[in-house]
N, C-alpha and C. Protein backbone atom coordinates (compact mmCIF):
# COMPACT_ATOMS: atom_id res chain seq x y z
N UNK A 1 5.70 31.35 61.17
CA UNK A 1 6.41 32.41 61.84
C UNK A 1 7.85 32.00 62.11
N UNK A 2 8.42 30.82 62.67
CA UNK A 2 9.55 30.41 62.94
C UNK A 2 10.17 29.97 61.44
N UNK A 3 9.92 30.26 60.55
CA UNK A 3 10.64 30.44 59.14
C UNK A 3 11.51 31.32 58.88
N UNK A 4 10.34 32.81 59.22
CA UNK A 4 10.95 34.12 59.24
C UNK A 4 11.84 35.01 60.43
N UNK A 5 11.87 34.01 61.71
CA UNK A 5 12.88 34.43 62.73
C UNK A 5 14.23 33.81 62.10
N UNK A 6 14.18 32.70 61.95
CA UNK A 6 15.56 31.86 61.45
C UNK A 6 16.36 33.22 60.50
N UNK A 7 16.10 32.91 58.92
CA UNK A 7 16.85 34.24 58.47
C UNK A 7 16.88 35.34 59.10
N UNK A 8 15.90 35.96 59.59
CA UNK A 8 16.13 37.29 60.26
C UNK A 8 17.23 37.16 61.43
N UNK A 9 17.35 36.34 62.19
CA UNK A 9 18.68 35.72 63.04
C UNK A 9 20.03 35.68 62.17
N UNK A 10 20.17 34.85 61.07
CA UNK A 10 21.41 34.44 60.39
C UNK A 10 21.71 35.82 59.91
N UNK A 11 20.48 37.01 59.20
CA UNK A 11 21.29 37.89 58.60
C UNK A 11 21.87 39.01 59.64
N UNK A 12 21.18 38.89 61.07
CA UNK A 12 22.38 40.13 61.93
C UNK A 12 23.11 38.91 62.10
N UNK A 13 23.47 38.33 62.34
CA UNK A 13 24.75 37.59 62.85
C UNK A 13 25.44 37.74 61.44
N UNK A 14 25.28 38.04 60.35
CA UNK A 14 26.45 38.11 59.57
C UNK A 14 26.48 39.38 59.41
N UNK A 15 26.05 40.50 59.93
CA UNK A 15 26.03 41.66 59.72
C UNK A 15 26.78 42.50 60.71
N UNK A 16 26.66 42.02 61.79
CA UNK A 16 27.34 41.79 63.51
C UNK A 16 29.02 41.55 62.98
N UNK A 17 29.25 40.20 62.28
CA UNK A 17 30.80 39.85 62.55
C UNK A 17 31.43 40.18 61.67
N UNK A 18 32.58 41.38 62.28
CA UNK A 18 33.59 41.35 61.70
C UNK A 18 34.52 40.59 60.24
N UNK A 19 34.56 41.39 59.99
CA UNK A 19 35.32 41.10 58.31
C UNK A 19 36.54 40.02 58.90
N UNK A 20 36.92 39.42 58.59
CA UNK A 20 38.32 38.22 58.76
C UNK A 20 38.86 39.47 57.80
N UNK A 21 40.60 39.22 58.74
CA UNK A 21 41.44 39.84 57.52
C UNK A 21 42.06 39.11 56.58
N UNK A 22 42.24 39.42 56.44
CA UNK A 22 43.50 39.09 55.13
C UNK A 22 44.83 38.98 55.18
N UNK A 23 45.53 37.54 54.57
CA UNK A 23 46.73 37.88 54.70
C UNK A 23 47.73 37.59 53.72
N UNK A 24 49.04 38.08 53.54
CA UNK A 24 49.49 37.83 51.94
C UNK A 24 50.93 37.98 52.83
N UNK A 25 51.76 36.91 52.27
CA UNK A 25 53.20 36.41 52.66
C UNK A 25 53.92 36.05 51.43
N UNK A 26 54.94 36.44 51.30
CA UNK A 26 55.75 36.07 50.17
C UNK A 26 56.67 36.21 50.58
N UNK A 27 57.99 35.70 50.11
CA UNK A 27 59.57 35.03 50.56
C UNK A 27 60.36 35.39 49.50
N UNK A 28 61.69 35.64 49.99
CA UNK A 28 62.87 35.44 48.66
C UNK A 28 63.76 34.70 49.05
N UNK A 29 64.76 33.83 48.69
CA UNK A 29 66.17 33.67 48.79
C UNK A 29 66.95 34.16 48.02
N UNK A 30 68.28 34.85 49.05
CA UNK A 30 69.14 36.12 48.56
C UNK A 30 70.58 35.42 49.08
N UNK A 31 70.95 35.30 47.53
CA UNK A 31 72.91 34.72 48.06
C UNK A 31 73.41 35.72 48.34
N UNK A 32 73.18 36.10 49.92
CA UNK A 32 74.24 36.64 50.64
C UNK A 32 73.67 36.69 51.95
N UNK A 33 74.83 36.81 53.40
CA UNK A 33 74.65 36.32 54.53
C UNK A 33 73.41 37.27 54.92
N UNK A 34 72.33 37.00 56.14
CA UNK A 34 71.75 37.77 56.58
C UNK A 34 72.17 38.84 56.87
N UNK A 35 73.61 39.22 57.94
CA UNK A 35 74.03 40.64 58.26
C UNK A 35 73.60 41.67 56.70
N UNK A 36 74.15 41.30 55.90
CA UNK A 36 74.09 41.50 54.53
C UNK A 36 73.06 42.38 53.98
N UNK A 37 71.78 41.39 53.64
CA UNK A 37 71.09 41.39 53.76
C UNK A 37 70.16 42.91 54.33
N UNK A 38 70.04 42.65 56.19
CA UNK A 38 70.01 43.49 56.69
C UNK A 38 70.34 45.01 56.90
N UNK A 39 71.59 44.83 56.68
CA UNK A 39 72.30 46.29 56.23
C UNK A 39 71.57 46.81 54.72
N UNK A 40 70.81 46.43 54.14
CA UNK A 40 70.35 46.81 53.03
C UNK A 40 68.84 47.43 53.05
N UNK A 41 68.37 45.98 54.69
CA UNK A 41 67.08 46.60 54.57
C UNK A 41 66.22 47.24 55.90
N UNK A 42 67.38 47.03 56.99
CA UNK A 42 67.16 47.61 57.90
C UNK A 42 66.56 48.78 59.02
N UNK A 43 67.33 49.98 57.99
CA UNK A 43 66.48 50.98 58.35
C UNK A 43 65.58 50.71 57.98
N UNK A 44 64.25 51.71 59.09
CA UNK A 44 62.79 52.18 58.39
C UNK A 44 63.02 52.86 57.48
N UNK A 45 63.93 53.52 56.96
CA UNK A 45 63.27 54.51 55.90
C UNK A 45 64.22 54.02 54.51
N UNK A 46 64.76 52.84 54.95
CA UNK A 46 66.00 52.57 53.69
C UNK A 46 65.68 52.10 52.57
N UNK A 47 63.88 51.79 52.64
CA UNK A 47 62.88 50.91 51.66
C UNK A 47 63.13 51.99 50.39
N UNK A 48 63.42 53.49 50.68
CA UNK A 48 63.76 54.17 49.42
C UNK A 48 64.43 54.10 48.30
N UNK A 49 65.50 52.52 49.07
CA UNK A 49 67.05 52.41 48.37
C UNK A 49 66.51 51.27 47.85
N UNK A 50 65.67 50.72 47.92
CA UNK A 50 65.77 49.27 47.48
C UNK A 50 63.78 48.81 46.58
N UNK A 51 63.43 49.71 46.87
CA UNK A 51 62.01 49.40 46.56
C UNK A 51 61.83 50.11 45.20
N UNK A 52 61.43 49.58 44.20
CA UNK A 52 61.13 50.31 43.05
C UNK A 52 60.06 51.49 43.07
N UNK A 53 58.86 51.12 43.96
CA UNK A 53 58.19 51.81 43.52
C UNK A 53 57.77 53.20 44.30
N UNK A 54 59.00 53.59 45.13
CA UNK A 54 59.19 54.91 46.27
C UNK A 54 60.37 55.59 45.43
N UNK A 55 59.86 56.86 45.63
CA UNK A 55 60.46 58.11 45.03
C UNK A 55 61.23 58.36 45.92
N UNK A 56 61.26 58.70 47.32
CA UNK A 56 61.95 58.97 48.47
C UNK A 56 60.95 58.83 49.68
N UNK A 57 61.80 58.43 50.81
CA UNK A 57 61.29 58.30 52.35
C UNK A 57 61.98 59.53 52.98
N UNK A 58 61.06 60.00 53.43
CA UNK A 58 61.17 60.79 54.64
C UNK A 58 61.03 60.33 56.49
N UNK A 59 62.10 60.14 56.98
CA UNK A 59 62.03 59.71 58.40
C UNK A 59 61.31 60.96 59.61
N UNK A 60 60.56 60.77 60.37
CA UNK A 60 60.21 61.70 61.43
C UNK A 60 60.04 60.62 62.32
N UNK A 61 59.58 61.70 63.88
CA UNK A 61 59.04 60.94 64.70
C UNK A 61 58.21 61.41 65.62
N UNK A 62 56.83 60.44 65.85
CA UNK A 62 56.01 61.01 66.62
C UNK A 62 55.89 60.31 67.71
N UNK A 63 55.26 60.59 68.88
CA UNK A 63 54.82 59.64 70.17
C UNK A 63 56.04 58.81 70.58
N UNK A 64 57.25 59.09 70.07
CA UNK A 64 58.45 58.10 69.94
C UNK A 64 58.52 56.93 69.39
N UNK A 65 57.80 57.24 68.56
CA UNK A 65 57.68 56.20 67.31
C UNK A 65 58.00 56.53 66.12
N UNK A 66 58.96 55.70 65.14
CA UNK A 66 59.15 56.21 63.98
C UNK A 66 58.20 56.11 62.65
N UNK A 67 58.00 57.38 62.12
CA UNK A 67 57.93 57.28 61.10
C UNK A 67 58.23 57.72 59.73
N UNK A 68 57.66 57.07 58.65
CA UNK A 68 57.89 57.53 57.41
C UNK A 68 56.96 57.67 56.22
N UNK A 69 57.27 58.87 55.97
CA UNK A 69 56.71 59.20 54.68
C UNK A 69 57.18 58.91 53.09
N UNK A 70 56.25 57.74 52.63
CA UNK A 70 57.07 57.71 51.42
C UNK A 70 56.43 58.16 50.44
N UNK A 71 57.19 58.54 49.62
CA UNK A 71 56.42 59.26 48.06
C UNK A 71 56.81 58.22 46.97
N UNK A 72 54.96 57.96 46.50
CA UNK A 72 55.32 57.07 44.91
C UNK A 72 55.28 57.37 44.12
N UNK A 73 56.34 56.84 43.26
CA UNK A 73 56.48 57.00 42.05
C UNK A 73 55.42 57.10 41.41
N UNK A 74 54.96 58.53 40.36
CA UNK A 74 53.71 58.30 39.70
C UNK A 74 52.55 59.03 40.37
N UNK A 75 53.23 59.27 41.67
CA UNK A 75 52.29 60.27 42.56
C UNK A 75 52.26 59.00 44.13
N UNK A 76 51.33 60.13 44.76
CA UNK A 76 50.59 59.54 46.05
C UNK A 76 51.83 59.55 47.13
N UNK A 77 51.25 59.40 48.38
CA UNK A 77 51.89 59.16 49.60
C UNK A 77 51.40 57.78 50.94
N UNK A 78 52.28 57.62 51.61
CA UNK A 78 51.56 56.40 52.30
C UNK A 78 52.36 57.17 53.48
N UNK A 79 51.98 57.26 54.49
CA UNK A 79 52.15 57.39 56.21
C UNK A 79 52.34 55.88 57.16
N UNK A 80 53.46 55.57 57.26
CA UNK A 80 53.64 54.36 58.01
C UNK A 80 54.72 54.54 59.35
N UNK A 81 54.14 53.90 59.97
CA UNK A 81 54.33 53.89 61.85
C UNK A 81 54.86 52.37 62.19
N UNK A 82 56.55 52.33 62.49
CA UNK A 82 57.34 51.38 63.23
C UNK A 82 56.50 50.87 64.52
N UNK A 83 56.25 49.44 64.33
CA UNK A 83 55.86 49.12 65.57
C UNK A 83 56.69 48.95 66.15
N UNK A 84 57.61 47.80 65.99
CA UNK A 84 58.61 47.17 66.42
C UNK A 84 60.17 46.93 65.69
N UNK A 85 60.39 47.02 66.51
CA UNK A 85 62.08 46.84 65.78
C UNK A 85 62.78 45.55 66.33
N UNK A 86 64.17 44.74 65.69
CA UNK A 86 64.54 43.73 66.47
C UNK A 86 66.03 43.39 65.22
N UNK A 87 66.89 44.64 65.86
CA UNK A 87 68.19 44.31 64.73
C UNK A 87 68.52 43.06 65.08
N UNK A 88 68.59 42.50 66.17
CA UNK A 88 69.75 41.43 66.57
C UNK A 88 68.83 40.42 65.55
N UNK A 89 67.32 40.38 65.62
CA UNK A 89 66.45 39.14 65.09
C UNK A 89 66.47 39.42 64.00
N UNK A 90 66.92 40.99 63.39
CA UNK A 90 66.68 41.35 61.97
C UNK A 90 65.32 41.59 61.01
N UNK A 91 64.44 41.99 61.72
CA UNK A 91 63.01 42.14 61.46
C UNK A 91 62.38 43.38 62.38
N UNK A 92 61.62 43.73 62.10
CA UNK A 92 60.39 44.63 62.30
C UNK A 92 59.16 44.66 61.52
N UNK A 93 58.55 45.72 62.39
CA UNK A 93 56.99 45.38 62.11
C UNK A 93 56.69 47.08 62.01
N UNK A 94 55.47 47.17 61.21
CA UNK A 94 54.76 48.47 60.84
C UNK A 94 53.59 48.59 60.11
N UNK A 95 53.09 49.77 60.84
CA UNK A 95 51.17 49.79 60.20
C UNK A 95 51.17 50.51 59.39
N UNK A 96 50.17 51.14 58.34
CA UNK A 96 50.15 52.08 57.18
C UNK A 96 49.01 52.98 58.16
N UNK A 97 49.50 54.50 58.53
CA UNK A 97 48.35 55.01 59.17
C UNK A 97 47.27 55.60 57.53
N UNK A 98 47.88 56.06 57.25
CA UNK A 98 46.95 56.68 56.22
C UNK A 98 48.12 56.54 54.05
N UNK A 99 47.16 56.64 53.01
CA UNK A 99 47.44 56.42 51.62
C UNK A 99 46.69 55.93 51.10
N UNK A 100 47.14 55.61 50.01
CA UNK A 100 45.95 55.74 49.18
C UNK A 100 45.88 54.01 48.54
N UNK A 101 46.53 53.53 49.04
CA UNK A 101 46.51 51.47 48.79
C UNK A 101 44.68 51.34 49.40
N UNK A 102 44.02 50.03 48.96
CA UNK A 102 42.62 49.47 49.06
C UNK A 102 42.77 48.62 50.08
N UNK A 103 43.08 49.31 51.26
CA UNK A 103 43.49 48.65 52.25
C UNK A 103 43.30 49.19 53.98
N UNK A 104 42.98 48.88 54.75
CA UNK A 104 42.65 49.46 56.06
C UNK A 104 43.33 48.36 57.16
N UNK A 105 43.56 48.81 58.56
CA UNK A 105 43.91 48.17 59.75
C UNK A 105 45.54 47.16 58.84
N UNK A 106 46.27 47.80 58.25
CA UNK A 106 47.20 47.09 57.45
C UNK A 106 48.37 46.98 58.94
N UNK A 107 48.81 45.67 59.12
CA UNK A 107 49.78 45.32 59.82
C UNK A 107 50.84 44.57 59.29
N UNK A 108 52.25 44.83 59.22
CA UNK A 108 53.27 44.50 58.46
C UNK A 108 54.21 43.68 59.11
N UNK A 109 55.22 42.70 58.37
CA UNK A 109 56.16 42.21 59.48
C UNK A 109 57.53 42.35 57.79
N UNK A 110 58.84 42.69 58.35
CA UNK A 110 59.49 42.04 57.17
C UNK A 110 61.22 41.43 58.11
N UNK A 111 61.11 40.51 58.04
CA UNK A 111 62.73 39.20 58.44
C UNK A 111 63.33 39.15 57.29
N UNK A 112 64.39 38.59 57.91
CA UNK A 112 65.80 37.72 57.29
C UNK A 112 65.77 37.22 58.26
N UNK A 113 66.64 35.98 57.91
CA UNK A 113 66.64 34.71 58.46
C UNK A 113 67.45 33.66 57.97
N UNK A 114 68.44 32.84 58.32
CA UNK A 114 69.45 32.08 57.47
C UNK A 114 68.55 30.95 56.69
N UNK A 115 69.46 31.07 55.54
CA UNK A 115 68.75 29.93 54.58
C UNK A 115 69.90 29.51 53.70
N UNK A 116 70.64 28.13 54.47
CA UNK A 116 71.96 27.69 53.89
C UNK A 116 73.10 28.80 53.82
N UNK A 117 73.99 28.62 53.00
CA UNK A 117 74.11 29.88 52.70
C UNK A 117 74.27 31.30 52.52
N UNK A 118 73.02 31.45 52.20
CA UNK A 118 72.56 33.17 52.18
C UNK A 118 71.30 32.95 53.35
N UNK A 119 70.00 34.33 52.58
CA UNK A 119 69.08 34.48 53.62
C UNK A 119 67.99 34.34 52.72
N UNK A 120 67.04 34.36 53.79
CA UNK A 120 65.63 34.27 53.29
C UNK A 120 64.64 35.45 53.94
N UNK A 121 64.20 36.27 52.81
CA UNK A 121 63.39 37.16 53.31
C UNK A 121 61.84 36.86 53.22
N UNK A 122 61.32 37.10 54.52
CA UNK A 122 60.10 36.95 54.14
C UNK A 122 59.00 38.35 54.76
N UNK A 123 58.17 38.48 54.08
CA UNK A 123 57.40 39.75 53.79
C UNK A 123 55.93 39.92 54.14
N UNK A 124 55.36 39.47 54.94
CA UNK A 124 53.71 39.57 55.69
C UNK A 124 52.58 40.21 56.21
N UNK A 125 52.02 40.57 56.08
CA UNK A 125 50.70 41.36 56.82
C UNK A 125 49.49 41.15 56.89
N UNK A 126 49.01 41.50 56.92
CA UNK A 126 47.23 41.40 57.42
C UNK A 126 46.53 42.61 57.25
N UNK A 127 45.87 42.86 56.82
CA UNK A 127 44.60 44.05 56.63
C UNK A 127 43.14 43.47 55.99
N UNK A 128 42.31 44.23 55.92
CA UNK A 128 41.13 44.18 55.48
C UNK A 128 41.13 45.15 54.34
N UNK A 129 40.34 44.94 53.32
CA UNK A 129 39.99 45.22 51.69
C UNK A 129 39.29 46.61 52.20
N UNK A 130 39.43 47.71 51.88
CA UNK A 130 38.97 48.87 51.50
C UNK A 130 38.79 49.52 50.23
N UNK A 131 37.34 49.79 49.90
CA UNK A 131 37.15 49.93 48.62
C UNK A 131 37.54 49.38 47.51
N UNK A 132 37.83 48.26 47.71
CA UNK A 132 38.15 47.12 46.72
C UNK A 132 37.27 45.68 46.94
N UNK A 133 37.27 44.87 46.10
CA UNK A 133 37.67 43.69 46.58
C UNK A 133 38.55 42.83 47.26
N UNK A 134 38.02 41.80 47.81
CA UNK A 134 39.37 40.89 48.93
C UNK A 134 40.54 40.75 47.81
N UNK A 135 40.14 40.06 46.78
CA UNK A 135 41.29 39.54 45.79
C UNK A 135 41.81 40.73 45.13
N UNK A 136 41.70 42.00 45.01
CA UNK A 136 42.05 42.96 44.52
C UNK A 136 43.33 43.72 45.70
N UNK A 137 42.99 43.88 47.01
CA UNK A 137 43.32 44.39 47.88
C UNK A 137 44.62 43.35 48.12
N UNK A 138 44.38 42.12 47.85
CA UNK A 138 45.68 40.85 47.97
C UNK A 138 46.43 41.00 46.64
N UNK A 139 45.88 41.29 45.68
CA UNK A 139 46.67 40.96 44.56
C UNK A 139 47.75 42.37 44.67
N UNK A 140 47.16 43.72 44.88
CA UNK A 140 47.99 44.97 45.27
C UNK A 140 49.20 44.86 46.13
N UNK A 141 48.72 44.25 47.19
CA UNK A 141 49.58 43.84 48.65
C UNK A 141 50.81 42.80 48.10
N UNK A 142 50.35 41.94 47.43
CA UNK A 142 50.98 41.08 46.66
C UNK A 142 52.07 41.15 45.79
N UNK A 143 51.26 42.26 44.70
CA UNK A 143 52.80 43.18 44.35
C UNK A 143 53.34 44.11 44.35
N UNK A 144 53.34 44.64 45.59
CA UNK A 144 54.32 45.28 46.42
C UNK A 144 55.11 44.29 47.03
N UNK A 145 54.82 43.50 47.62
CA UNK A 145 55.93 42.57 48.02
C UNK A 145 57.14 42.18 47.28
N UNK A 146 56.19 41.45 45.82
CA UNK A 146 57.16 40.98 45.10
C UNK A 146 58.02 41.98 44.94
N UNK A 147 57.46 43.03 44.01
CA UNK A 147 58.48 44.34 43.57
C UNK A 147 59.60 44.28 44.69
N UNK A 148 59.21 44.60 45.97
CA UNK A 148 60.00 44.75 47.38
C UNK A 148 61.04 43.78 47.03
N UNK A 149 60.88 42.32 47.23
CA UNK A 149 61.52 41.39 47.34
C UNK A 149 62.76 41.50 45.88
N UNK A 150 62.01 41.70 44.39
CA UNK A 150 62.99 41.50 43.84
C UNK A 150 64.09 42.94 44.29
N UNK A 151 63.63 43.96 44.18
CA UNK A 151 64.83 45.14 44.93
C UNK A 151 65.72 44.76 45.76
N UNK A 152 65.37 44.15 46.81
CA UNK A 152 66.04 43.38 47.95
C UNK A 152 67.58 42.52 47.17
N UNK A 153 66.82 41.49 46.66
CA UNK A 153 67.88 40.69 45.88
C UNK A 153 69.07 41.36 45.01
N UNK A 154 68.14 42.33 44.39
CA UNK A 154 69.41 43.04 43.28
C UNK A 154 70.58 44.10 44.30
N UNK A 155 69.58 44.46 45.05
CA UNK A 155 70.57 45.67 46.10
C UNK A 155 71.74 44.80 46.61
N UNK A 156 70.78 43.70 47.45
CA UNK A 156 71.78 43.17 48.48
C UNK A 156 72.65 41.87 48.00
N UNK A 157 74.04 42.37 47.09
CA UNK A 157 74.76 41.18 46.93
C UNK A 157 75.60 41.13 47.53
């Protein structure tokens, strides 16, 4: 009998805990000063100017929070909500409320930051895999970043 409590124990306890999220970070260095930089990527909704793969952003605001609607290229829409803002630090943060990415509870961060030189952008979040796989849902997240990052570089000289 104490054979069949053991597994029957281990499988709610893995059934019980929570998914770990996920997280995917990627960086650029960009020869030119942070202000720079910033002015390129600052606004919430300026990702239109610099991101390959947005057709246009639309700025609104709800609860006094900003947001934006962007349209992708190729179709689809994503709904994303400014958490935080921090010109002087040059970074902010933002969630994806609703779109169509393999992705849920998505939390965003994107900096500049001096690096010699020029700046260093770096690009982060956390979510959990929706209707995907983990490595599928990272590899997506993944390149969007990059794409992001190389835009960044070419915009901001």
């Amino acid at each position: 009998m104490m054979r069949l409590v053991v597994p029957a124990v281990a499988l709610v306890t893995t059934t019980l805990t929570p998914a770990l999220a996920l997280e995917v970070t990627k960086s650029a260095t960009i020869a030119a000063p942070p202000e720079t930089v910033w002015k390129t990527i600052g606004e919430f909704c300026g990702i239109g100017q610099w991101h390959p793969a947005i057709e246009k952003c639309a700025l609104s605001e709800k609860g006094g929070k900003a947001h934006r609607t962007l349209s992708l290229k190729g179709g689809g829409e994503l709904l994303e909500e400014q958490q935080s803002r921090d010109d002087k630090g040059h970074s902010y943060s933002y969630t994806i409320l609703q779109g169509p990415l393999p992705v849920e509870n998505y939390k965003s961060k994107i900096a500049v930051t001096k690096d010699g030189q020029g700046s260093k952008v770096t690009w982060s979040g956390d979510f959990k895999a929706k209707g995907a796989p983990d490595a599928k849902a990272e590899e997506v997240i993944g390149g969007i970043y990059e794409a992001g990052l190389k835009g960044i570089s070419e915009k901001a000289k």
